[in-house]
C-alpha atoms as a PDB file:
ATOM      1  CA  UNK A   1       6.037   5.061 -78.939  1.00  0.00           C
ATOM      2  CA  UNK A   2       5.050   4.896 -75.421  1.00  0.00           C
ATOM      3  CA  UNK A   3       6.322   1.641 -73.620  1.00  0.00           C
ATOM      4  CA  UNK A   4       5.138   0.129 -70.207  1.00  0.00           C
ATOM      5  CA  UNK A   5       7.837   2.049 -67.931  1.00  0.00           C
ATOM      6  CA  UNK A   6       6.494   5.288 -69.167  1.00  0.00           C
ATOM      7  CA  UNK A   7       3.099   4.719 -68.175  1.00  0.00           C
ATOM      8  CA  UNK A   8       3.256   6.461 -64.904  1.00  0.00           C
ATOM      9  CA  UNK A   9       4.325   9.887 -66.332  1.00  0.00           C
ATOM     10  CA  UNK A  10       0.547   9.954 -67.888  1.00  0.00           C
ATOM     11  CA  UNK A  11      -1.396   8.582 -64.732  1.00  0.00           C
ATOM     12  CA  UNK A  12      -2.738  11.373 -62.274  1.00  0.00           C
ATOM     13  CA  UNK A  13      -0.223  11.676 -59.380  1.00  0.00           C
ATOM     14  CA  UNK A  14      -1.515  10.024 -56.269  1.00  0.00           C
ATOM     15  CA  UNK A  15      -0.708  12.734 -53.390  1.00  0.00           C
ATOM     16  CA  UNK A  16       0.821  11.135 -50.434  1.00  0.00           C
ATOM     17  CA  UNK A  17      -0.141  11.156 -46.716  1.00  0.00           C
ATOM     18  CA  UNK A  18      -3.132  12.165 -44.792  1.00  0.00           C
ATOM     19  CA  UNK A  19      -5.499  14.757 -45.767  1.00  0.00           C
ATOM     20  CA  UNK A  20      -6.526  17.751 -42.938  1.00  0.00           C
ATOM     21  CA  UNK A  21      -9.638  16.260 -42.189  1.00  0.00           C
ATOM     22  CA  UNK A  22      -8.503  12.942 -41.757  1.00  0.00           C
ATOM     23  CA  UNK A  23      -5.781  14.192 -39.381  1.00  0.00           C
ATOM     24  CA  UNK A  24      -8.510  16.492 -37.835  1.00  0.00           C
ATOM     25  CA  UNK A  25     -10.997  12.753 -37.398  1.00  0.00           C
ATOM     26  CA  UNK A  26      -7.765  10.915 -36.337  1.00  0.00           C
ATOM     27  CA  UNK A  27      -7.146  13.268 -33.386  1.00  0.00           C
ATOM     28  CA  UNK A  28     -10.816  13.225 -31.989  1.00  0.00           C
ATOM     29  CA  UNK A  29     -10.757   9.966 -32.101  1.00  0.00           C
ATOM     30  CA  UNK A  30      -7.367   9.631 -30.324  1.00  0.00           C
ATOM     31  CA  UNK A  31      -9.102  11.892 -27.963  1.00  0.00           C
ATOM     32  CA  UNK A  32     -12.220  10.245 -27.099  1.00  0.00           C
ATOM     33  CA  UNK A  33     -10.167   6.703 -26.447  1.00  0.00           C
ATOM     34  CA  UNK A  34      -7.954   8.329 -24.235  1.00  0.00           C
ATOM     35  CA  UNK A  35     -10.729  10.258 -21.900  1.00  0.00           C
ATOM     36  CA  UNK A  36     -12.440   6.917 -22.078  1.00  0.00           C
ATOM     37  CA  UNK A  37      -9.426   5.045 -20.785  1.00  0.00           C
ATOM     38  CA  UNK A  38      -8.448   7.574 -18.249  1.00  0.00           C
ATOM     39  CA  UNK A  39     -10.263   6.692 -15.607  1.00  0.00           C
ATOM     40  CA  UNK A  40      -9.494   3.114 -15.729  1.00  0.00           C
ATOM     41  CA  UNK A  41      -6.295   3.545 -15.811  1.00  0.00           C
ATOM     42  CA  UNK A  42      -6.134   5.855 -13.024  1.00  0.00           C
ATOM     43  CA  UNK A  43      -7.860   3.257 -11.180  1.00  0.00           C
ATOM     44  CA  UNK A  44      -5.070   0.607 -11.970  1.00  0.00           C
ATOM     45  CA  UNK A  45      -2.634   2.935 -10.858  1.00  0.00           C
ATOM     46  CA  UNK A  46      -3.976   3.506  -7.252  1.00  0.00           C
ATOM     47  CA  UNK A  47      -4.270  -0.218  -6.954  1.00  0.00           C
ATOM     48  CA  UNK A  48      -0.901  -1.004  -7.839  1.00  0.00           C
ATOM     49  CA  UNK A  49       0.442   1.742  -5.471  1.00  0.00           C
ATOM     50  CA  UNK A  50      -1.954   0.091  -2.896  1.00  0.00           C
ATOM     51  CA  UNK A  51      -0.648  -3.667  -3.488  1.00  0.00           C
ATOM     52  CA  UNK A  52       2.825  -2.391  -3.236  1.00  0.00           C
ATOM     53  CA  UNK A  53       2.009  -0.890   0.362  1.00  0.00           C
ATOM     54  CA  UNK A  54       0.193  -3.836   1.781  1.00  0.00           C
ATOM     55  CA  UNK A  55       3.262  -6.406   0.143  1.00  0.00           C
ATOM     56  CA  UNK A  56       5.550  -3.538   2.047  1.00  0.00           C
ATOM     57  CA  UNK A  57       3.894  -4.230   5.540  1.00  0.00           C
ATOM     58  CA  UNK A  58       3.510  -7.829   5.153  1.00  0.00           C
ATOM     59  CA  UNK A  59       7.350  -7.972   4.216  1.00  0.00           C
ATOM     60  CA  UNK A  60       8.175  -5.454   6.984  1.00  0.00           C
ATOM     61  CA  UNK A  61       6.370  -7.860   9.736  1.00  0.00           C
ATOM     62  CA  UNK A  62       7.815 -11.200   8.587  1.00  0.00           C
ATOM     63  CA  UNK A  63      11.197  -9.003   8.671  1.00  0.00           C
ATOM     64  CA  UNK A  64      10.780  -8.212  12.510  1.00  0.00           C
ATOM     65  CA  UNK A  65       9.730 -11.400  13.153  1.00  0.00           C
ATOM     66  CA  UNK A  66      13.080 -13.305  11.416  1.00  0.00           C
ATOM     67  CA  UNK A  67      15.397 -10.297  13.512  1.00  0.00           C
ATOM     68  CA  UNK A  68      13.778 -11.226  17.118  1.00  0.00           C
ATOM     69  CA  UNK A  69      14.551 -14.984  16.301  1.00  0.00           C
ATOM     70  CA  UNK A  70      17.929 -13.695  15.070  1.00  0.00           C
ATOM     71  CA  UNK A  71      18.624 -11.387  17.703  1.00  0.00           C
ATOM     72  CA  UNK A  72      16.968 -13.378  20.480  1.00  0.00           C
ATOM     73  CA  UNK A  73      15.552 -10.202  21.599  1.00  0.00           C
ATOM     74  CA  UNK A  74      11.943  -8.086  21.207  1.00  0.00           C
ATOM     75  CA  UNK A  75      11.533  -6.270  18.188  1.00  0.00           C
ATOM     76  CA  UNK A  76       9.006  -3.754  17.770  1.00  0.00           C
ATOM     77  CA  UNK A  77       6.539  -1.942  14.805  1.00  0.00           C
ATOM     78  CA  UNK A  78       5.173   1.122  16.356  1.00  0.00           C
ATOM     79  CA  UNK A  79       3.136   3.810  14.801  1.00  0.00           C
ATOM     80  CA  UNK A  80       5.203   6.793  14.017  1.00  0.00           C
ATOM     81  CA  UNK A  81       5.350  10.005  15.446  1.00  0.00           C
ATOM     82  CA  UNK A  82       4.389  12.748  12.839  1.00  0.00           C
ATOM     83  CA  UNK A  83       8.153  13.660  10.879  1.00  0.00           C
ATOM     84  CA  UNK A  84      10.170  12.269  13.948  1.00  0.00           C
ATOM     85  CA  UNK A  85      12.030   8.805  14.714  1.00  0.00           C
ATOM     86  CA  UNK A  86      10.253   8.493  17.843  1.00  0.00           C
ATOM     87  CA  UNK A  87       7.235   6.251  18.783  1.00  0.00           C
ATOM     88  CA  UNK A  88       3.536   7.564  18.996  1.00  0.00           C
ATOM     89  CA  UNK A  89       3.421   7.495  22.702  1.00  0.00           C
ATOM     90  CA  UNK A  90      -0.127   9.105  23.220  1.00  0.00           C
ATOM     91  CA  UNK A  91      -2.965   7.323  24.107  1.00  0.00           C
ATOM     92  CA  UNK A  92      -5.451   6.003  20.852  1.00  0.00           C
ATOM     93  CA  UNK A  93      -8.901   6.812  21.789  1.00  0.00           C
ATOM     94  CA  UNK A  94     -10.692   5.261  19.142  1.00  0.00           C
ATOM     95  CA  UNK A  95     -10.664   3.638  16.111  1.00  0.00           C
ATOM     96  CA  UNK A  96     -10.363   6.410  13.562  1.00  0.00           C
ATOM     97  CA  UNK A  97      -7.717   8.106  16.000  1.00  0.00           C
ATOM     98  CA  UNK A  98      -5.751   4.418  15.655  1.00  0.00           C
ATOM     99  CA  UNK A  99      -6.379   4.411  11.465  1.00  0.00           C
ATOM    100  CA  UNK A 100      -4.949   8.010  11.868  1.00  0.00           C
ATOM    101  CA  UNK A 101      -1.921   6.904  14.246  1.00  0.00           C
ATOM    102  CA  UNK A 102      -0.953   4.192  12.039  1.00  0.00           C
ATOM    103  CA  UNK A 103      -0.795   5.730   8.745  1.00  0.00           C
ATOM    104  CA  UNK A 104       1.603   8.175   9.542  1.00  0.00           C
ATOM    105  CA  UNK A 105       3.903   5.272   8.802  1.00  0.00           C
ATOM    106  CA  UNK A 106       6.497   2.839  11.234  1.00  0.00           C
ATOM    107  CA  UNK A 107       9.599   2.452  13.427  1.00  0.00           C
ATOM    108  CA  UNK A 108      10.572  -1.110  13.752  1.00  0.00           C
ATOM    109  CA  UNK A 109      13.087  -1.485  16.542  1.00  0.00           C
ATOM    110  CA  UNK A 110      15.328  -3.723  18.944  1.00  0.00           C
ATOM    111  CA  UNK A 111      13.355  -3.563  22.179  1.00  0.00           C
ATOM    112  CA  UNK A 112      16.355  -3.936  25.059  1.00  0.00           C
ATOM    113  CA  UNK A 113      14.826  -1.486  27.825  1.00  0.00           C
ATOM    114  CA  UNK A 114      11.373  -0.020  28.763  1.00  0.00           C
ATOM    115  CA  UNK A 115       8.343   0.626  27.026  1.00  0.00           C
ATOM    116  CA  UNK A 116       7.331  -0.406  23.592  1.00  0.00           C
ATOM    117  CA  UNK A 117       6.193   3.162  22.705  1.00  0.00           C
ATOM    118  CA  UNK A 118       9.168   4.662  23.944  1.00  0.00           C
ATOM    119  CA  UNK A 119      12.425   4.144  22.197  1.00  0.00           C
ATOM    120  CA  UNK A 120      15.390   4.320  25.091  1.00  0.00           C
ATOM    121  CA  UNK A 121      19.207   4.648  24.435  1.00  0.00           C
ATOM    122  CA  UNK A 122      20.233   1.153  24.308  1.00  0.00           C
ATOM    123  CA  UNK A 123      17.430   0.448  21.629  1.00  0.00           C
ATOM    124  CA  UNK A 124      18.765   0.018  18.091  1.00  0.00           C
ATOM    125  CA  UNK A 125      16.408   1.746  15.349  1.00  0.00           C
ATOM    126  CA  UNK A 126      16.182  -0.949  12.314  1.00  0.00           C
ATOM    127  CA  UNK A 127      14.234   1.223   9.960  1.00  0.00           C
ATOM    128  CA  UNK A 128      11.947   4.081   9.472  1.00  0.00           C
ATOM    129  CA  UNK A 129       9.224   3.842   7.198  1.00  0.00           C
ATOM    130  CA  UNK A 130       7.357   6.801   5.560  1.00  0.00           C
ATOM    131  CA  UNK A 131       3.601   7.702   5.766  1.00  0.00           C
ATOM    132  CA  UNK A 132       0.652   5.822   3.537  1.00  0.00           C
ATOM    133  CA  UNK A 133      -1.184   7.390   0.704  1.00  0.00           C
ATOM    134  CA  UNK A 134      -3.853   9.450   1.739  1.00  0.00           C
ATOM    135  CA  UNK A 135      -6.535   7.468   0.096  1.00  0.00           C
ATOM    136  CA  UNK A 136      -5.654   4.228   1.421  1.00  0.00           C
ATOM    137  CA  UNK A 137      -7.353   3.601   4.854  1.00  0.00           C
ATOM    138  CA  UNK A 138      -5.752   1.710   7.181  1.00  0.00           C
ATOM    139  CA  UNK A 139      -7.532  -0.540   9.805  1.00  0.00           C
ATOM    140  CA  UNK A 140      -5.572  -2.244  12.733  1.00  0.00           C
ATOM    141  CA  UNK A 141      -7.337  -5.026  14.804  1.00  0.00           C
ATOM    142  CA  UNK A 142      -5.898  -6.387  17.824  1.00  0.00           C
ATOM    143  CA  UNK A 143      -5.494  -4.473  21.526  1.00  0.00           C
ATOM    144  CA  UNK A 144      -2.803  -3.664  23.824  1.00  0.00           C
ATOM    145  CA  UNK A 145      -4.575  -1.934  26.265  1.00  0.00           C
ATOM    146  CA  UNK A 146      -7.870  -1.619  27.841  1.00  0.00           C
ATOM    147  CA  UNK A 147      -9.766   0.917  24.824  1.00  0.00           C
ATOM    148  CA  UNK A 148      -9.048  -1.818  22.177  1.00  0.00           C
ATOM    149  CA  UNK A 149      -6.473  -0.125  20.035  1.00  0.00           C
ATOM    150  CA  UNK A 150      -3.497  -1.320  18.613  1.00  0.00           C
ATOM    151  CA  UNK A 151      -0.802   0.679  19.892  1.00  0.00           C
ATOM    152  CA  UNK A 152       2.447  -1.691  18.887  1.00  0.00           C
ATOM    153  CA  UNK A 153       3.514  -4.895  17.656  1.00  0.00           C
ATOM    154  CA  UNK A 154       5.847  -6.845  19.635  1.00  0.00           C
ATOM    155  CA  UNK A 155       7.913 -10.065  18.617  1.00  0.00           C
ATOM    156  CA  UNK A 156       9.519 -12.203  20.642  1.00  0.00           C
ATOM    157  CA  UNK A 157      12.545 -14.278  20.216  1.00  0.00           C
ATOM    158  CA  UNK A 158      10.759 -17.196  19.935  1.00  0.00           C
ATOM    159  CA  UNK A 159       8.704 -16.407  16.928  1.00  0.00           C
ATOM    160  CA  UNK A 160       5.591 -15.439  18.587  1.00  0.00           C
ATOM    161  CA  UNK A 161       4.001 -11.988  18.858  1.00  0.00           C
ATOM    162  CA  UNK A 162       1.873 -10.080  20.984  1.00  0.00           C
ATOM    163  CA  UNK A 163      -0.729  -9.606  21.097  1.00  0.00           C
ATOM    164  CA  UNK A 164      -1.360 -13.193  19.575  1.00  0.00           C
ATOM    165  CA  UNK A 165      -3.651 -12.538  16.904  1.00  0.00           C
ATOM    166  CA  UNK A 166      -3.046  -8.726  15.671  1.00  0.00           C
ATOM    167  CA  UNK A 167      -4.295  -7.694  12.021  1.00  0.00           C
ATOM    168  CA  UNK A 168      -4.249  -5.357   9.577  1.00  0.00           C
ATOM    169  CA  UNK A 169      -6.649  -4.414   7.023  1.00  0.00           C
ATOM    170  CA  UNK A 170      -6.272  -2.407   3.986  1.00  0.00           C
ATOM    171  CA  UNK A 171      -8.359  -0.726   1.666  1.00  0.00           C
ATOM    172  CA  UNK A 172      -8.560   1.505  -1.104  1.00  0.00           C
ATOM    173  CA  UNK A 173     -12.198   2.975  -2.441  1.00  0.00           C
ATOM    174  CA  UNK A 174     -13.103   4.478  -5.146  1.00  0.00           C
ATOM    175  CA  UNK A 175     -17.106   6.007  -4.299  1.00  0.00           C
ATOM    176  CA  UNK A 176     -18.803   2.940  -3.166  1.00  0.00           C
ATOM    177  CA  UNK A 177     -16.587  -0.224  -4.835  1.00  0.00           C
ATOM    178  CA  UNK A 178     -13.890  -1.041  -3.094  1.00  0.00           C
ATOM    179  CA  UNK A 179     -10.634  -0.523  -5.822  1.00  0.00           C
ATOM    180  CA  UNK A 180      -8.104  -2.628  -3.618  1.00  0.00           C
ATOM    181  CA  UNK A 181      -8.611  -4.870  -0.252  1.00  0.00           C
ATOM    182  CA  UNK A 182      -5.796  -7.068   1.852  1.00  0.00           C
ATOM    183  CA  UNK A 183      -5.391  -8.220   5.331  1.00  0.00           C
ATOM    184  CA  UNK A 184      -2.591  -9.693   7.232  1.00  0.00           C
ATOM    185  CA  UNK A 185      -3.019 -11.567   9.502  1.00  0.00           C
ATOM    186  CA  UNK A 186      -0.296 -12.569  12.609  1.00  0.00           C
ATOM    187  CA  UNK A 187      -1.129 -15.533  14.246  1.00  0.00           C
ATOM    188  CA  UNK A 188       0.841 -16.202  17.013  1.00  0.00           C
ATOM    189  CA  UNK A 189       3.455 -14.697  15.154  1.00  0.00           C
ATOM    190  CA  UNK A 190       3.314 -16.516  12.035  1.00  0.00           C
ATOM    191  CA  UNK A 191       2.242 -14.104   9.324  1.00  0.00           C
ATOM    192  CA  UNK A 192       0.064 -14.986   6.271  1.00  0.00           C
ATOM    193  CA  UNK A 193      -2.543 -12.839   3.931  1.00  0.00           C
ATOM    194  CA  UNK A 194      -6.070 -13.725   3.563  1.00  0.00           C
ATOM    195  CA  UNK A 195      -8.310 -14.476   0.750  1.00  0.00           C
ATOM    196  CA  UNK A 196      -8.856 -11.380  -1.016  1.00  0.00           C
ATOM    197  CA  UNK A 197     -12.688 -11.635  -0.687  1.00  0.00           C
ATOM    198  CA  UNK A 198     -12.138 -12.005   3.080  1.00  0.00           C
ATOM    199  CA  UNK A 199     -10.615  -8.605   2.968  1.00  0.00           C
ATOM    200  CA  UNK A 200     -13.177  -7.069   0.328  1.00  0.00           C
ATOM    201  CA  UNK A 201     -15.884  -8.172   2.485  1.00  0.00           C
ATOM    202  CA  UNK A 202     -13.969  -6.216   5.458  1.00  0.00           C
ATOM    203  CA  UNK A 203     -13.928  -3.281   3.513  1.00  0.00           C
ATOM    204  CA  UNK A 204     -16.991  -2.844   2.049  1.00  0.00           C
ATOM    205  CA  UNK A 205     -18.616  -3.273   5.453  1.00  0.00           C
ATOM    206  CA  UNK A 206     -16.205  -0.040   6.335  1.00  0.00           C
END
């Protein structure tokens, strides 16, 4: 007599896991998502290396700022000479030429002698900071010197900067949309970031 728990000896086994063809559909699938998805996320990426740059420069200003109150001397950003610790000390021509000059990244130091392009002996290097991403452009506004161009940042020990009303914009695009946009903005040495569709509007004018 067969009972109940012998039931399954007489039932056609049930093979387990996926067949070949449903692995084979599976893995297309996977595929197709994935390309899909790719450029988006490469997208998201550049942005959040972007964001991380223009938080970086806001931070680094607010930072020179707080050491010349500190200090109660001039501290200065300056564009950095190309894999040295020295100023850019040539004359910007032009506006690309300053994009150029100021995304070969910064040398924020303690002003005590001379020129604010020049660092002397008795100036005390702060920090160094490293070149930009390639495909984020970088557009100063502001002039210390008859072309227009930005050539340096200077705070004073009072809080306030010069020149007074310096800015700088930053964008990242992707064909004709623009994939990131900010702008600080130093008002008489106070610093603060504007609305983000200030700076998209910025950009996509670029």
């Amino acid at each position: 007599m067969v009972v109940a728990s012998d039931l399954h000896r007489f039932l056609p086994k049930r093979e387990s896991g996926l067949s070949l063809m449903e692995v084979l559909w599976g893995t297309a699938l996977l595929g197709i998502i994935m390309l899909a998805g790719l450029p988006a996320l490469s997208g998201m990426v550049k942005r959040y290396e972007a964001e991380s740059d223009f938080r970086n420069f806001r931070n680094i200003v607010s930072y020179a700022r707080a050491e010349a109150i500190v200090r109660k001397k001039d501290v200065v950003l300056c564009p950095r000479k190309s894999g040295s610790e020295e100023c850019y000390d040539t004359a910007i021509s032009s506006d690309d030429d300053e994009e150029t000059v100021w995304k070969n990244g910064w040398i924020l130091f303690v002003n005590n002698e001379g020129a604010e392009t020049a660092i002397e002996a008795d100036d005390l290097i702060l920090k160094v900071y490293e070149p930009l991403d390639q495909n984020l452009t970088l557009r100063m506004g502001g002039s210390t010197g008859a072309g227009g161009q930005l050539a340096f940042l200077r705070f004073m020990s009072k809080g306030n900067s010069f020149p007074n009303n310096p800015s700088a914009l930053f964008c990242q695009l992707e064909g004709d949309d623009v994939n990131f946009a900010g702008r600080v903005v130093i008002a008489f040495g106070r610093v603060r970031i504007d609305e983000r569709s200030v700076a998209e509007g910025l950009c996509d004018a670029l």
